[in-house]
N, C-alpha and C. Protein backbone atom coordinates (compact mmCIF):
# COMPACT_ATOMS: atom_id res chain seq x y z
N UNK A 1 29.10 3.60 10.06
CA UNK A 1 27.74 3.12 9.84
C UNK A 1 27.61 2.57 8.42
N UNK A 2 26.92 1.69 8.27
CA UNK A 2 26.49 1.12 7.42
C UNK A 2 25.90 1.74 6.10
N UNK A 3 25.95 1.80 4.89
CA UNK A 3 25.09 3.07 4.16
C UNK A 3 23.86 1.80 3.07
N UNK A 4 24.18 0.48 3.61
CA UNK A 4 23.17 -0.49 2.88
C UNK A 4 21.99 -0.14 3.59
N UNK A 5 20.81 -0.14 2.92
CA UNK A 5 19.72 -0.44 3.51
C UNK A 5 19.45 -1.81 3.33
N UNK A 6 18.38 -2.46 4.65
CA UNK A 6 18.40 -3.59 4.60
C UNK A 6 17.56 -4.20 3.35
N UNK A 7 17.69 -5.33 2.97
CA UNK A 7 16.32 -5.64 1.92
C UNK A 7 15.24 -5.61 2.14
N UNK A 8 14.80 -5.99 3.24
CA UNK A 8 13.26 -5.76 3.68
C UNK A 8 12.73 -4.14 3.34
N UNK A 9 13.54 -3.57 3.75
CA UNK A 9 13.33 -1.93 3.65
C UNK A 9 13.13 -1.38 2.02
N UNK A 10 13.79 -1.98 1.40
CA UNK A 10 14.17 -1.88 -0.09
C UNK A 10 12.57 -2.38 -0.80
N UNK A 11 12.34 -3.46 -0.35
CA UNK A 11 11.29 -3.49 -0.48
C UNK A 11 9.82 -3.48 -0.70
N UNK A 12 10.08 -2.79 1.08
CA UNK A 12 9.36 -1.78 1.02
C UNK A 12 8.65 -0.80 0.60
N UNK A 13 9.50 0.00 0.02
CA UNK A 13 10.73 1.33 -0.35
C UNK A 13 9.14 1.23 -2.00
N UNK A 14 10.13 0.02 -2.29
CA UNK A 14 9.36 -0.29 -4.20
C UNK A 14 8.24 -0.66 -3.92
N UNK A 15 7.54 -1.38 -2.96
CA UNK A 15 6.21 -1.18 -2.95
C UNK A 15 5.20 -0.11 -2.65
N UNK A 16 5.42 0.52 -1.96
CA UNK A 16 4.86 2.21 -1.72
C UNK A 16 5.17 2.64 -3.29
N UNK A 17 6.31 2.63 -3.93
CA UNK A 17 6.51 3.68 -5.27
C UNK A 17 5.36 2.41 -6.02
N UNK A 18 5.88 1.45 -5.71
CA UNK A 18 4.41 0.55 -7.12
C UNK A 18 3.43 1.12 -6.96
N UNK A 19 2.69 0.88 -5.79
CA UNK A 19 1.40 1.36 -5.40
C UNK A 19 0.88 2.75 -5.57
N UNK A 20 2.09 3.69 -5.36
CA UNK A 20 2.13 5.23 -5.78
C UNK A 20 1.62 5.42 -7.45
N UNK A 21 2.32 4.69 -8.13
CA UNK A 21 2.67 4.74 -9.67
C UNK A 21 1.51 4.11 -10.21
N UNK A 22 0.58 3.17 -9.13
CA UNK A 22 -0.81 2.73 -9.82
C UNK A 22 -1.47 3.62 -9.69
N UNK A 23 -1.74 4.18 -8.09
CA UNK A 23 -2.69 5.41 -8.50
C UNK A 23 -2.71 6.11 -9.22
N UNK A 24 -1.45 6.88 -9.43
CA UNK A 24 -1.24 7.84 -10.55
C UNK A 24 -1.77 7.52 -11.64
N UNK A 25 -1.50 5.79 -12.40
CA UNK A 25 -2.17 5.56 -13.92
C UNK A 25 -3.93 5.54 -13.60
N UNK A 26 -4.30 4.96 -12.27
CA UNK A 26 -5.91 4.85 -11.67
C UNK A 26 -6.57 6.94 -11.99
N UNK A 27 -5.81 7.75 -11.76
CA UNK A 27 -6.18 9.23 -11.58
C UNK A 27 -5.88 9.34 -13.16
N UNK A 28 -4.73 9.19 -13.77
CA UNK A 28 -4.81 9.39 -15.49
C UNK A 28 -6.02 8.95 -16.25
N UNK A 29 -6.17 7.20 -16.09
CA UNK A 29 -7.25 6.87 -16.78
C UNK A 29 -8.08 7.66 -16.03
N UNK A 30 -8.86 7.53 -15.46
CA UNK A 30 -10.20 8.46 -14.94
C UNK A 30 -10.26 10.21 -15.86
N UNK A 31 -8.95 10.49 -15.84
CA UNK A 31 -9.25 11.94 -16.54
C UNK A 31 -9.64 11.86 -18.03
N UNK A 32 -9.01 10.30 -18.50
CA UNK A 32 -8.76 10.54 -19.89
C UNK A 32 -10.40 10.01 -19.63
N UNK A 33 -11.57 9.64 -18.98
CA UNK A 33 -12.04 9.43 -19.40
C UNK A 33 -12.94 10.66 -18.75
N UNK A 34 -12.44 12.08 -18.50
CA UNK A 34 -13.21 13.11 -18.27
C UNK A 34 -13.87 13.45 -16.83
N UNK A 35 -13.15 12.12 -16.66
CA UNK A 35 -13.50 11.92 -14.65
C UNK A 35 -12.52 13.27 -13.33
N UNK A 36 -12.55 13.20 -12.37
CA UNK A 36 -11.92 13.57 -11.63
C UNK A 36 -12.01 12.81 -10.86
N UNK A 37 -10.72 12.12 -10.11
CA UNK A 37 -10.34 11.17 -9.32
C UNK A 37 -9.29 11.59 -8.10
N UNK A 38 -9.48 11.24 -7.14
CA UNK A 38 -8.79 11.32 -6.14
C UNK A 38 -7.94 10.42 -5.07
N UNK A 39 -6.93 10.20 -5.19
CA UNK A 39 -6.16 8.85 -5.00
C UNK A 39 -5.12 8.85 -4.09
N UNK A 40 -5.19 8.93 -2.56
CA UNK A 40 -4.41 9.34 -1.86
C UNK A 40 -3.26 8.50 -2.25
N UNK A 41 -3.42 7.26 -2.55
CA UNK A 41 -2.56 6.14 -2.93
C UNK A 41 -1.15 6.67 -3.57
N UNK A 42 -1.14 7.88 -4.60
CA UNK A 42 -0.20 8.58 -5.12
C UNK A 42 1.10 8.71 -3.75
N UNK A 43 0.87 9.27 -3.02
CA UNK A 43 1.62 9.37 -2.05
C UNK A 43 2.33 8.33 -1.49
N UNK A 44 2.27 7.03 -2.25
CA UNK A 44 3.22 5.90 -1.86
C UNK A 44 4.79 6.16 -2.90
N UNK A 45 4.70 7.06 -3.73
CA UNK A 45 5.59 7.55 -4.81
C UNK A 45 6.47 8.18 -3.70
N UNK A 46 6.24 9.34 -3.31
CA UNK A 46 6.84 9.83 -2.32
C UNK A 46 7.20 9.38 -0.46
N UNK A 47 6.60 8.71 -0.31
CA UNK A 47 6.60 7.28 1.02
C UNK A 47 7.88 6.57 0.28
N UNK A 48 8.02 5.94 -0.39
CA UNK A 48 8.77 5.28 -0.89
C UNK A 48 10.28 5.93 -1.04
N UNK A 49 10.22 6.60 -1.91
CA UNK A 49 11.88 7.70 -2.02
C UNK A 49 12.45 8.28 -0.55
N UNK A 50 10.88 8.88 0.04
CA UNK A 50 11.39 8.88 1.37
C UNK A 50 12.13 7.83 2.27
N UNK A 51 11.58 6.62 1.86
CA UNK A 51 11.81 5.60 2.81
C UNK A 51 13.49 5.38 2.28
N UNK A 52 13.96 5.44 1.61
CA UNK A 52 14.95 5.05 0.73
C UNK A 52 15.98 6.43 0.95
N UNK A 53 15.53 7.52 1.01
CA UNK A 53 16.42 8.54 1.44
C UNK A 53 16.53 8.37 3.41
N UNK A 54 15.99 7.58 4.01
CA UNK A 54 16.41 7.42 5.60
C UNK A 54 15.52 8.41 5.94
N UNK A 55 14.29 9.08 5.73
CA UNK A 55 13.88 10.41 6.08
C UNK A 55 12.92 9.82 7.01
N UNK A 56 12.84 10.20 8.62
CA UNK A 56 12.38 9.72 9.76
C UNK A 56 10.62 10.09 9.70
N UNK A 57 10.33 11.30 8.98
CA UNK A 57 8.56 12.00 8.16
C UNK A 57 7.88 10.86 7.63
N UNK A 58 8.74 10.32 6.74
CA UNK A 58 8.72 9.54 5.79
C UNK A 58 7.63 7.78 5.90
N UNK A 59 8.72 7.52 6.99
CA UNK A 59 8.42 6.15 7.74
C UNK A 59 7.60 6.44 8.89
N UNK A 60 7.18 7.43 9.45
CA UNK A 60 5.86 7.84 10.24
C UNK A 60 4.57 8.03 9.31
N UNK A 61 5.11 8.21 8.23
CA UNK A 61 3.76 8.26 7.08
C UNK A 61 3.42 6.92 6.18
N UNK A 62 4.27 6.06 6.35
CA UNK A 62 4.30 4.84 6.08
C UNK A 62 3.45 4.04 6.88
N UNK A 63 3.88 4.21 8.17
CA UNK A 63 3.23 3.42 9.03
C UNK A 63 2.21 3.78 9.58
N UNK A 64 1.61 5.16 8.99
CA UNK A 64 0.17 5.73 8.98
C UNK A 64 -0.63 4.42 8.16
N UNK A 65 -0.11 4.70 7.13
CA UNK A 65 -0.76 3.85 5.79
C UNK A 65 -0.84 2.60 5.98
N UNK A 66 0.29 2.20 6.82
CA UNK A 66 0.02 0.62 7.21
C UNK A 66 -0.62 -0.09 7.93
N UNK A 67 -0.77 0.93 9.17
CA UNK A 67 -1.77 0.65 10.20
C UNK A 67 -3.37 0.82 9.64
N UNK A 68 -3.63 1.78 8.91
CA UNK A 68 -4.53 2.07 8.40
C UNK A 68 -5.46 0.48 6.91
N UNK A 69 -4.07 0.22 6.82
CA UNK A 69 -4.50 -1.54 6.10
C UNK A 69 -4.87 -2.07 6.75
N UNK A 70 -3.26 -2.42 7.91
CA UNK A 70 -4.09 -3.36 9.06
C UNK A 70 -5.36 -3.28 9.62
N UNK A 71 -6.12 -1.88 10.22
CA UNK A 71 -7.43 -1.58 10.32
C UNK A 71 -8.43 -2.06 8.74
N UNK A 72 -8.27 -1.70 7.92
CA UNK A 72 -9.41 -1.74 7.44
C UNK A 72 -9.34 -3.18 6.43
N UNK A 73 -8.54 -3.76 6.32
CA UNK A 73 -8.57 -4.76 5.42
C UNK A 73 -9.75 -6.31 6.67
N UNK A 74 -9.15 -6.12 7.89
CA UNK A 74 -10.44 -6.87 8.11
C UNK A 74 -11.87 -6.23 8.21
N UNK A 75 -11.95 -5.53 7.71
CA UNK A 75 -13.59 -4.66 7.88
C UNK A 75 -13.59 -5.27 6.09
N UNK A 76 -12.75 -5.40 5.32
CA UNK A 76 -13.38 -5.23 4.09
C UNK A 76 -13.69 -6.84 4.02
N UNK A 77 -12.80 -7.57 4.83
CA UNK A 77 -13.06 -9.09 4.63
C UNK A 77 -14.36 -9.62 5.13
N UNK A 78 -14.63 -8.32 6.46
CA UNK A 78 -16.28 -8.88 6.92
C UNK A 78 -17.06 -8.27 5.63
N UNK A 79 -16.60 -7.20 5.25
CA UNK A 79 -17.78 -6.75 3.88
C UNK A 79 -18.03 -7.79 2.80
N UNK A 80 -16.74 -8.33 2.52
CA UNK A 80 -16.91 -9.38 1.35
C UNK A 80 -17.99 -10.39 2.10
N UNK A 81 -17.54 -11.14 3.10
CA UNK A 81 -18.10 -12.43 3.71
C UNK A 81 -19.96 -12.28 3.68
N UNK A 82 -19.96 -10.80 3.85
CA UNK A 82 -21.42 -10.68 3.81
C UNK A 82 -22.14 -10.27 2.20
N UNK A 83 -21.06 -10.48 1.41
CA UNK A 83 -21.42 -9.87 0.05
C UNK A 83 -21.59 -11.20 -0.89
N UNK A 84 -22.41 -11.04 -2.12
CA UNK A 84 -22.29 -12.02 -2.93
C UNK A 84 -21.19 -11.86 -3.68
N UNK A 85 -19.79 -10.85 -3.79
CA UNK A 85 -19.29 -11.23 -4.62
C UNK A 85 -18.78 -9.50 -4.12
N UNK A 86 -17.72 -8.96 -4.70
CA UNK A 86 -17.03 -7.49 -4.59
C UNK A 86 -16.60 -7.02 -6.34
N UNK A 87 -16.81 -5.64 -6.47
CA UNK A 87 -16.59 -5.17 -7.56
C UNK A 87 -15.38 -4.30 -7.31
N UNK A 88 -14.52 -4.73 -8.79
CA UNK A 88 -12.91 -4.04 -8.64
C UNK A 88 -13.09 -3.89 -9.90
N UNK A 89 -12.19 -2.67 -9.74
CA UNK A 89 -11.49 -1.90 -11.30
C UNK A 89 -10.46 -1.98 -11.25
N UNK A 90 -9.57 -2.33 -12.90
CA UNK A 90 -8.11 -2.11 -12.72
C UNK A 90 -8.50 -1.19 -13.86
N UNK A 91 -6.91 -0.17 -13.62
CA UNK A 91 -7.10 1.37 -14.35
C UNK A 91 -7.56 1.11 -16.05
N UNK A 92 -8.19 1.56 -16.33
CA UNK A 92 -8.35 1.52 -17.86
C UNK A 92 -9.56 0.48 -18.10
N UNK A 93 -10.15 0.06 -17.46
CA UNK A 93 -10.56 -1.25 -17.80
C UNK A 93 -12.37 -1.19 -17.10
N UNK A 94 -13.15 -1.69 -17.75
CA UNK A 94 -14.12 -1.84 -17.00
C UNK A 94 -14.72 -2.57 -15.70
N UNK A 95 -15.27 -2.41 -14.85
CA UNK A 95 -15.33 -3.00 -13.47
C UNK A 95 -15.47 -4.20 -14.05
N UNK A 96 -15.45 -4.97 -12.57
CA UNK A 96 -15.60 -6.33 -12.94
C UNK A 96 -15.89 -6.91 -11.39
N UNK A 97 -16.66 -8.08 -11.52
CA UNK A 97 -17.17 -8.78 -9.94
C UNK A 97 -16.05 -10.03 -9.70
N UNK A 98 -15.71 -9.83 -8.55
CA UNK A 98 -14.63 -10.86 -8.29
C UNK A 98 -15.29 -11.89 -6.93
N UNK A 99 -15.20 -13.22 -7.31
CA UNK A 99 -16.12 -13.77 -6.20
C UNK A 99 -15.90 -13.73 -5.03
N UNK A 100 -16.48 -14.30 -4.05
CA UNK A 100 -15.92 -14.14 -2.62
C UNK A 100 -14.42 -15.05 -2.06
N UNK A 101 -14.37 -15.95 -2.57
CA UNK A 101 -13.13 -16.82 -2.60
C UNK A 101 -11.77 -15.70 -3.00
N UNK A 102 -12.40 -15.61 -4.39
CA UNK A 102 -11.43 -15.03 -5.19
C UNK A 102 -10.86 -13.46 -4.00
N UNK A 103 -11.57 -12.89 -3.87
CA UNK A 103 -11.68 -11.49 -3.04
C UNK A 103 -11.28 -12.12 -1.79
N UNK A 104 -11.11 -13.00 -0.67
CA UNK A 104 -10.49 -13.65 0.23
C UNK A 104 -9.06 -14.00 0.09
N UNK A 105 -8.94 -14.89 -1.38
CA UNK A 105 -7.57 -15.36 -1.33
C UNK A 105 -6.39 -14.01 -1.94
N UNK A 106 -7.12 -12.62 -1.84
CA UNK A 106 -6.26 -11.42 -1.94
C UNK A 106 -6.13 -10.78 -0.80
N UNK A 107 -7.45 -10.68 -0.09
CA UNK A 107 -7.28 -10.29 1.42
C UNK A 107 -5.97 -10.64 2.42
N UNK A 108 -6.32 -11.94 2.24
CA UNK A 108 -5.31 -12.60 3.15
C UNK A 108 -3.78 -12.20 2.47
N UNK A 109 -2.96 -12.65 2.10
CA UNK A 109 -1.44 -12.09 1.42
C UNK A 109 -1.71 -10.91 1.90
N UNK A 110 -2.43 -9.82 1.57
CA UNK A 110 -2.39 -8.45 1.53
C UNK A 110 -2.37 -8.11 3.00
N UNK A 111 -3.37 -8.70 3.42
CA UNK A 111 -3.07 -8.68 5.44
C UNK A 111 -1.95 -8.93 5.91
N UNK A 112 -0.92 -9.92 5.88
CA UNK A 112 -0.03 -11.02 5.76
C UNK A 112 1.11 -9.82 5.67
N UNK A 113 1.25 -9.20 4.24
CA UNK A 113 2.48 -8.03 3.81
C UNK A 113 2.24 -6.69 4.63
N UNK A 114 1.12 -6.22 5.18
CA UNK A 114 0.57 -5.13 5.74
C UNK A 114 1.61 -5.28 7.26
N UNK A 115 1.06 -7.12 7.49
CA UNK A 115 1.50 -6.95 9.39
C UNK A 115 3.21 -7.01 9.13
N UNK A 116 3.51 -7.61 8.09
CA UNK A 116 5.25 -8.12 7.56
C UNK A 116 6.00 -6.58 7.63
N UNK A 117 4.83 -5.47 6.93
CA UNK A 117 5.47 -3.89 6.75
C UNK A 117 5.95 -3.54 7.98
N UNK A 118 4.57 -3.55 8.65
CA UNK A 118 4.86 -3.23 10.35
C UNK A 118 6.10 -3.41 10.73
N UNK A 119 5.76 -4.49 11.18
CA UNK A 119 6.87 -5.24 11.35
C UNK A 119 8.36 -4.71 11.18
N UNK A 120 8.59 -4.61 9.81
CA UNK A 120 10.25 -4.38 9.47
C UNK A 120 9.96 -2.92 10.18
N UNK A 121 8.93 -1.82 9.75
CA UNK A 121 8.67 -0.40 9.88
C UNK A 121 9.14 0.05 11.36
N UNK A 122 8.57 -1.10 12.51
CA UNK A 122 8.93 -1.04 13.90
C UNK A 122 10.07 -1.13 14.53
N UNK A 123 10.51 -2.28 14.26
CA UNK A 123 11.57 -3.14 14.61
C UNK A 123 13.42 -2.03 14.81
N UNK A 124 13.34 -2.44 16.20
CA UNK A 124 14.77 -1.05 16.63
C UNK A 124 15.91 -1.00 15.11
N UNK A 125 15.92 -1.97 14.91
CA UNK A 125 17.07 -2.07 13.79
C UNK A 125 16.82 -0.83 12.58
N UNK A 126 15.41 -0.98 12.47
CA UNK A 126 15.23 0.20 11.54
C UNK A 126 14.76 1.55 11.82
N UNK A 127 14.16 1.61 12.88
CA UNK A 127 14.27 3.11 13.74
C UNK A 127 15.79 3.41 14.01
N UNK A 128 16.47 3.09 14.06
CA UNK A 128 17.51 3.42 14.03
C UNK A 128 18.49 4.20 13.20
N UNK A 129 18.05 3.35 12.00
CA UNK A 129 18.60 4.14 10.68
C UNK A 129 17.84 5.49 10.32
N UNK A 130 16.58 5.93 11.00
CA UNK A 130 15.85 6.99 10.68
C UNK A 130 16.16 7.92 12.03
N UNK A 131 17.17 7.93 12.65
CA UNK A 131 17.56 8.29 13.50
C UNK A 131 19.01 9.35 13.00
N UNK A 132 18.75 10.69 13.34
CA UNK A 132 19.84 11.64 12.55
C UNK A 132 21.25 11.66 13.10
């Protein structure tokens, strides 16, 4: 057997740990500013290593999270469409209003990589490798 993982998976793999590693700085700033924050998002740190150690838990919790995009990212696109505009924070930083265009042309990519996750997440080639 093969001991490469494919690139798509690799991927993957680093996007769950990115996304993990933002929450984490999103839950730091908030404390440093006396907040308590709660960021399930952290858990892409561990999604990720999992995914990368072949662990079969791992990629069932992945594709929790992914399906869970796929669900809600078009609910947030009808929220924007009906909004004048959406408010985002990046960690450390004060909110800020992002227009509806602007908040669309992120939706979409982000939908786009969500169904792409699936995708590789499903596909026999990689159930396979999570297979003991």
């Amino acid at each position: 057997m093969n001991d490469r993982l494919p690139p798509a998976l690799v991927i993957i793999s680093v996007l769950f740990i990115l996304g993990g590693f933002f929450a984490a700085v999103d839950i730091l700033a908030a404390a440093a500013r006396g907040n308590l924050k709660i960021n399930f998002g952290m858990l892409g740190i561990v999604i990720g290593i999992g995914l990368l150690l072949r662990r079969p838990e791992w990629r069932i919790c992945a594709l929790v999270f992914t399906w869970l995009g796929i669900i809600l990212t078009p609910i947030l696109f009808l929220l924007v469409m009906t909004s004048t505009g959406i408010n985002f924070t990046v960690p450390g930083q004060p909110a800020r209003t992002a227009s509806k265009l602007a908040a669309i042309l992120m939706l979409l990519p982000a939908f786009a990589l969500l169904v792409w996750q699936c995708w590789v997440l499903t596909r026999s080639s990689t159930r396979e490798l999570f297979q003991s």
